[in-house]
C-alpha atoms as a PDB file:
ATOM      1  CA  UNK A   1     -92.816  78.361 278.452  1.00  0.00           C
ATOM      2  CA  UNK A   2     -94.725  79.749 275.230  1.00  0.00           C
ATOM      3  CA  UNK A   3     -92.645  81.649 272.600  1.00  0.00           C
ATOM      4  CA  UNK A   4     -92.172  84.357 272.857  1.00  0.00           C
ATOM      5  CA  UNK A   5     -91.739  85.656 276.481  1.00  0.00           C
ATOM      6  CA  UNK A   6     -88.739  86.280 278.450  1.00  0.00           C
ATOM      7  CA  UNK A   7     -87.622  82.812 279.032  1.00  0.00           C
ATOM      8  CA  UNK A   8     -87.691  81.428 275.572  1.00  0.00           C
ATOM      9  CA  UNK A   9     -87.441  84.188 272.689  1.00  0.00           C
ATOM     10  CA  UNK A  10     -86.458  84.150 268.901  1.00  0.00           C
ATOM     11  CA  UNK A  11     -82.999  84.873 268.564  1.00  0.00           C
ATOM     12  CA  UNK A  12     -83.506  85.914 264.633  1.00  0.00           C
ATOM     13  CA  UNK A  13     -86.703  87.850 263.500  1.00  0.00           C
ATOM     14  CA  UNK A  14     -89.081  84.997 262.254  1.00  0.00           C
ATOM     15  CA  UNK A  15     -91.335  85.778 259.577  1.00  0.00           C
ATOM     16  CA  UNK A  16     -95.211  86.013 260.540  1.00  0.00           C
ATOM     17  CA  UNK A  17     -98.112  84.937 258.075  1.00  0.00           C
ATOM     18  CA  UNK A  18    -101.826  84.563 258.961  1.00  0.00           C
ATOM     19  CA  UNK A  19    -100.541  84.503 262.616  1.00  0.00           C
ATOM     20  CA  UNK A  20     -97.918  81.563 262.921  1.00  0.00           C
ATOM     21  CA  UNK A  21     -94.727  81.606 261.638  1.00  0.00           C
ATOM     22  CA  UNK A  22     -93.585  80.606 257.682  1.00  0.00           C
ATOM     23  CA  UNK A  23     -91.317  77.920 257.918  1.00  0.00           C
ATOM     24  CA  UNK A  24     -89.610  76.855 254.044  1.00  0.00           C
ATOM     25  CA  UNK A  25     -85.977  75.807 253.129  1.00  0.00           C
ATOM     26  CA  UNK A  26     -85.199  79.677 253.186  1.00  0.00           C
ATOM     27  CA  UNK A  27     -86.265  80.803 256.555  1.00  0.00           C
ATOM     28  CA  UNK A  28     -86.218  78.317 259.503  1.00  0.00           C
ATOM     29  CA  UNK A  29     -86.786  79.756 263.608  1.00  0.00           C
ATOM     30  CA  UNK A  30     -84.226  79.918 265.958  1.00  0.00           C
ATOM     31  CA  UNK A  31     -84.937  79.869 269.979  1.00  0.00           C
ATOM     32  CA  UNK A  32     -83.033  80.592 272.483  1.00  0.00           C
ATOM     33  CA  UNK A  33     -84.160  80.103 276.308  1.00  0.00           C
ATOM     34  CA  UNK A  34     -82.438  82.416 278.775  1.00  0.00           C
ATOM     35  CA  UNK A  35     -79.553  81.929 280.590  1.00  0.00           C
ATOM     36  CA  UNK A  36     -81.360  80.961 283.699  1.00  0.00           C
ATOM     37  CA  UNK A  37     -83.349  78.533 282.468  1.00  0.00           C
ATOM     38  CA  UNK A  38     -80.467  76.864 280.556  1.00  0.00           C
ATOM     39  CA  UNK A  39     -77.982  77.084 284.114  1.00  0.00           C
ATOM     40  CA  UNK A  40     -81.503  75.405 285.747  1.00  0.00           C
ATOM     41  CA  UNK A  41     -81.711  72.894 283.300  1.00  0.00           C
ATOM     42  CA  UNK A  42     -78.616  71.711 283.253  1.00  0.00           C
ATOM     43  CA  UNK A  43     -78.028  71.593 286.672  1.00  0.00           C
ATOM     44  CA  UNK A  44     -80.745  69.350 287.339  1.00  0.00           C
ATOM     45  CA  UNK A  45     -82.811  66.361 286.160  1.00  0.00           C
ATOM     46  CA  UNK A  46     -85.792  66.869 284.032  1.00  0.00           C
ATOM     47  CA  UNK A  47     -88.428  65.592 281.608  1.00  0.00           C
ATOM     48  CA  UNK A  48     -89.231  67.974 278.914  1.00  0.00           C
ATOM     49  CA  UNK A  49     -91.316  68.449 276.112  1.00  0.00           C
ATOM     50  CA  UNK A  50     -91.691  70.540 272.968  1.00  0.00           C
ATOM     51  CA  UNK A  51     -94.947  71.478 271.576  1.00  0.00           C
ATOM     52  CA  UNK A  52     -96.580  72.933 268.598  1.00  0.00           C
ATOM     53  CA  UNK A  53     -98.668  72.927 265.985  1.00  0.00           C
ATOM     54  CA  UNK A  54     -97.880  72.901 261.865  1.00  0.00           C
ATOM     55  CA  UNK A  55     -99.742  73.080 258.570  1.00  0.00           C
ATOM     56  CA  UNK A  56     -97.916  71.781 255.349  1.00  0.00           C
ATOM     57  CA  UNK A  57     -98.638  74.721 252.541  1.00  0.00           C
ATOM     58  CA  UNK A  58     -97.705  73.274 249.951  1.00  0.00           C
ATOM     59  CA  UNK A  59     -98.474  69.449 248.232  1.00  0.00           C
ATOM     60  CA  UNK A  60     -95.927  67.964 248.451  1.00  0.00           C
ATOM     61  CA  UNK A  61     -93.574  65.356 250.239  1.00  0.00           C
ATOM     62  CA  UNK A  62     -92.172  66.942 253.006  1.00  0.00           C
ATOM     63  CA  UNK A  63     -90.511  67.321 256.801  1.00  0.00           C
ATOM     64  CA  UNK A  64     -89.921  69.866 259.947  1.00  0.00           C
ATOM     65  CA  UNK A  65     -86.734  68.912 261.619  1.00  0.00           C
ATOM     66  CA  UNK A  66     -85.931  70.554 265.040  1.00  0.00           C
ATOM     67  CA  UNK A  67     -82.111  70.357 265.963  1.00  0.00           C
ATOM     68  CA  UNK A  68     -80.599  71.202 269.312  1.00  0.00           C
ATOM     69  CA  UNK A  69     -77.197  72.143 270.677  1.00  0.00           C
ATOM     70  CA  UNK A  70     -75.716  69.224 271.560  1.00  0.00           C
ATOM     71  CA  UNK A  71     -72.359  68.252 273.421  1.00  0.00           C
ATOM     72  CA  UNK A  72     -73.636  64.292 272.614  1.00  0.00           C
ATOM     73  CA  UNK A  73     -70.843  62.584 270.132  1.00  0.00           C
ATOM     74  CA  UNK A  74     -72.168  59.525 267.645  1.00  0.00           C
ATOM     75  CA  UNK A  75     -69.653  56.621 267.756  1.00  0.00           C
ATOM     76  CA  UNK A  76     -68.956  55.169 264.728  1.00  0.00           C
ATOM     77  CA  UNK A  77     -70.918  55.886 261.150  1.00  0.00           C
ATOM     78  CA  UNK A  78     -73.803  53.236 261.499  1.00  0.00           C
ATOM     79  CA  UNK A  79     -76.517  53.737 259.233  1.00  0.00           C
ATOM     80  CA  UNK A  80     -79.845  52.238 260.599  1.00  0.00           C
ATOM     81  CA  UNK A  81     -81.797  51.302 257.272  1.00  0.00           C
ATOM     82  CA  UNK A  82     -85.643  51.044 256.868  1.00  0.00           C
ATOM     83  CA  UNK A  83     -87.367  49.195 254.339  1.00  0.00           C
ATOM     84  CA  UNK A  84     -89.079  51.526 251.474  1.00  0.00           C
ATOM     85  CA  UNK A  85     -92.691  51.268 252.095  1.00  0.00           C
ATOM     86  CA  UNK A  86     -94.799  51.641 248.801  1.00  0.00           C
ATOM     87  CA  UNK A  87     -96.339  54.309 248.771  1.00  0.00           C
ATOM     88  CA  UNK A  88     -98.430  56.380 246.075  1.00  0.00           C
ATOM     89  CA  UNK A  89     -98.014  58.862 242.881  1.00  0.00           C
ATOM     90  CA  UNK A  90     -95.387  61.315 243.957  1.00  0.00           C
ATOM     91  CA  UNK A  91     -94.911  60.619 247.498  1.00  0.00           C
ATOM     92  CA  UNK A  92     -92.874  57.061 246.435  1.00  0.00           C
ATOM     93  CA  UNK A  93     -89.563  59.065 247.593  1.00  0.00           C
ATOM     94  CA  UNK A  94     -89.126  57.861 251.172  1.00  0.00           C
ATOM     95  CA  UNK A  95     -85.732  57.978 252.537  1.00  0.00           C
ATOM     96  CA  UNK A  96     -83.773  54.665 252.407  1.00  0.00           C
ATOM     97  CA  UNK A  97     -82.043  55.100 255.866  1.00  0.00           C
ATOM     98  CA  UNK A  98     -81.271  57.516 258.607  1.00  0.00           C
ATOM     99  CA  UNK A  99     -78.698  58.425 260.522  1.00  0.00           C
ATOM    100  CA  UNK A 100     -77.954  56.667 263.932  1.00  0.00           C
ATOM    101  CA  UNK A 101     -76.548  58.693 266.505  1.00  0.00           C
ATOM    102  CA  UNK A 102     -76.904  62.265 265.516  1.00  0.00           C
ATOM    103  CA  UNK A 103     -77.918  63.457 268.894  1.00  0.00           C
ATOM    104  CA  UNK A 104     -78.561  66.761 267.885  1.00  0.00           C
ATOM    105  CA  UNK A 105     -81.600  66.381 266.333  1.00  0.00           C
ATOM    106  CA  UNK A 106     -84.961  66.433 268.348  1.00  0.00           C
ATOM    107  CA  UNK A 107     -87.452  65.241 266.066  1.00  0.00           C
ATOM    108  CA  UNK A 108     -87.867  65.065 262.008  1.00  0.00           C
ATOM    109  CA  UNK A 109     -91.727  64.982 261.163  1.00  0.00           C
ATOM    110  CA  UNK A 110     -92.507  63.603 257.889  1.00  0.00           C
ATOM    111  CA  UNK A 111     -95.598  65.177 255.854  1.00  0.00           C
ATOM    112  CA  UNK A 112     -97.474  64.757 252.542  1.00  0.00           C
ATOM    113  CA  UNK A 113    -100.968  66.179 254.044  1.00  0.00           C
ATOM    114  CA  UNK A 114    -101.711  69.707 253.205  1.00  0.00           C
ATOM    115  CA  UNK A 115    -103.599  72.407 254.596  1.00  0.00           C
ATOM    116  CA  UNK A 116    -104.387  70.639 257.443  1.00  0.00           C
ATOM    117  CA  UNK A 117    -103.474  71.522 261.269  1.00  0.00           C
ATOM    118  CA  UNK A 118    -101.086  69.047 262.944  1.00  0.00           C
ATOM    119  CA  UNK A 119    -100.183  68.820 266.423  1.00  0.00           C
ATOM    120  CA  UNK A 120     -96.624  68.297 267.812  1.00  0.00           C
ATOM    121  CA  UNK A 121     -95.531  66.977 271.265  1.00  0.00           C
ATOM    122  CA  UNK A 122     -91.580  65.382 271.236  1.00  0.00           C
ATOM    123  CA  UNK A 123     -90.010  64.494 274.337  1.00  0.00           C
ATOM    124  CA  UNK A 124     -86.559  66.558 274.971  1.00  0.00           C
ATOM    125  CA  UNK A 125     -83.827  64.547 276.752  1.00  0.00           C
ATOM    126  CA  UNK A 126     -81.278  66.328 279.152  1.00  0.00           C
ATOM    127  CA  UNK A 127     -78.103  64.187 277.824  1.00  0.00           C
ATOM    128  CA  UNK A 128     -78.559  65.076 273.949  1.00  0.00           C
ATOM    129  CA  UNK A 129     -79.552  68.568 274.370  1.00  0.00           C
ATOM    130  CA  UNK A 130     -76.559  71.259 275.667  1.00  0.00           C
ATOM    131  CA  UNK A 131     -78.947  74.304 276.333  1.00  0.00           C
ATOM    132  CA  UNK A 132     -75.801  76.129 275.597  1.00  0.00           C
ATOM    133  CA  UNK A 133     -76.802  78.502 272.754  1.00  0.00           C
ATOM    134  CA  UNK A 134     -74.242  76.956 270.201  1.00  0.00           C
ATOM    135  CA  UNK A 135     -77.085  76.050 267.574  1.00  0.00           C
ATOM    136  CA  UNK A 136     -77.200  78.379 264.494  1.00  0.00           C
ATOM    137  CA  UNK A 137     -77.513  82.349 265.519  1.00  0.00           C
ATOM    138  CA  UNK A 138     -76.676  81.283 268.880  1.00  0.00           C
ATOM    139  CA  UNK A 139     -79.928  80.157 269.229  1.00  0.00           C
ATOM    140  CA  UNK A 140     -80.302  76.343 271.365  1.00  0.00           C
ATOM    141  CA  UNK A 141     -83.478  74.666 268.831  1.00  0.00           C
ATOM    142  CA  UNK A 142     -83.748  75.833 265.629  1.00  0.00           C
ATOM    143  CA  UNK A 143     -86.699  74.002 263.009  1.00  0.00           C
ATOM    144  CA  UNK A 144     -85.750  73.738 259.648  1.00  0.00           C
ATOM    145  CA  UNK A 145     -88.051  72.718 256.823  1.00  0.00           C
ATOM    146  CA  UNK A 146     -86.910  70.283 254.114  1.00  0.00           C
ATOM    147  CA  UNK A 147     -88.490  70.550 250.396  1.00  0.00           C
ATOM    148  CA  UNK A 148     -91.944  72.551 251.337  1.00  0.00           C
ATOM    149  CA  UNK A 149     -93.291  75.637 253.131  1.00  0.00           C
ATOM    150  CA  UNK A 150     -94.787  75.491 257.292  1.00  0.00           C
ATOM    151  CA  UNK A 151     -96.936  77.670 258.858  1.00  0.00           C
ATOM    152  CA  UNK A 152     -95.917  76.922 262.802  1.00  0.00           C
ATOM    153  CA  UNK A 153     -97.751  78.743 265.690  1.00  0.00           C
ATOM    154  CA  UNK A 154     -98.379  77.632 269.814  1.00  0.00           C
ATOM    155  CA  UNK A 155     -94.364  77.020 270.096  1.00  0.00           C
ATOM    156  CA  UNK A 156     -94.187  75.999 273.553  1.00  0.00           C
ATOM    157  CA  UNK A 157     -91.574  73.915 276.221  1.00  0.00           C
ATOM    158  CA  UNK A 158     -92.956  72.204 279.381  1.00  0.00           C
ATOM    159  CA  UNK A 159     -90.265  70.459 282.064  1.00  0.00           C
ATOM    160  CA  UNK A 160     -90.737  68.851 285.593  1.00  0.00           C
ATOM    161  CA  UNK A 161     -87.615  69.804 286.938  1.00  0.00           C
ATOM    162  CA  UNK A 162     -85.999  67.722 289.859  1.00  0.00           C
ATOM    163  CA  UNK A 163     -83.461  69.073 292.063  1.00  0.00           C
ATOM    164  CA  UNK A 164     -80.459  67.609 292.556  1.00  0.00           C
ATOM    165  CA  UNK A 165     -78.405  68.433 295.240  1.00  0.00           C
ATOM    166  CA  UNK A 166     -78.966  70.371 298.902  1.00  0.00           C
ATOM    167  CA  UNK A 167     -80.345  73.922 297.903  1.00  0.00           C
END
């Protein structure tokens, strides 16, 4: 499925520039995948995976988080902690630890090269995301940039889907 088209479609104008889509801390993208798709997907088993491709505007420090829908609850408050890696100049700033068990997000890509075309490919897995449309704007993935501007372009989902059941 490539965004847009009538399976997957933006559920809140996105902003084009150069062709892609601006991504910053004010405007993120919010997708939605129709209501079949979502009843198909979550009545059956699949592998999934998002794709797409992002350049970092800006230099700076950065990340693109995607976050699902999710019905998935964390037990507990653990903290899983990594050690800071030195690093250098201004990109010393690393996070210290990250959260363990927040199911709904789908990936958090970390970036301090600019102006330079990345390509994305995260797995999706059926229990953490709900396909439900309960994200932000009703939407069921919505990316999010933290501290720098994205250009984002070739959006796309891919699933093998395996049916379950006599139909």
């Amino acid at each position: 499925l490539k965004v847009p088209d009538g399976k997957i479609y933006f559920v809140k104008p996105p902003l084009s520039k150069f062709g892609a889509y601006l991504l910053n801390t004010t405007y993120g993208l919010y997708l939605r995948l129709s209501d079949v798709i979502s009843k198909l997907l979550l009545s059956n088993n699949y592998v999934g995976f998002l794709q797409f491709d992002y350049i970092l505007l800006d230099d700076a420090f950065t990340r693109i988080q995607v976050y699902s829908s999710t019905r998935r609850q964390r037990v507990g408050t653990t903290l899983m902690s990594f050690p800071r890696q030195p690093t250098i100049g201004q990109y010393t700033e690393i996070l210290d630890s990250v959260e363990l068990g927040n199911f709904a997000v789908v990936c958090d890509l970390m970036n301090k090269v600019p102006n330079v075309w990345q390509h994305a490919t995260v797995k999706l897995y059926k229990g953490n995301i709900a396909w439900d449309h309960t994200a932000p704007f009703n939407s069921d993935l919505h990316f999010k940039a933290v501290g720098g501007s994205y250009l984002v372009k070739g959006i796309s989902l891919r699933f093998q889907v395996y049916y379950s059941g006599s139909k």
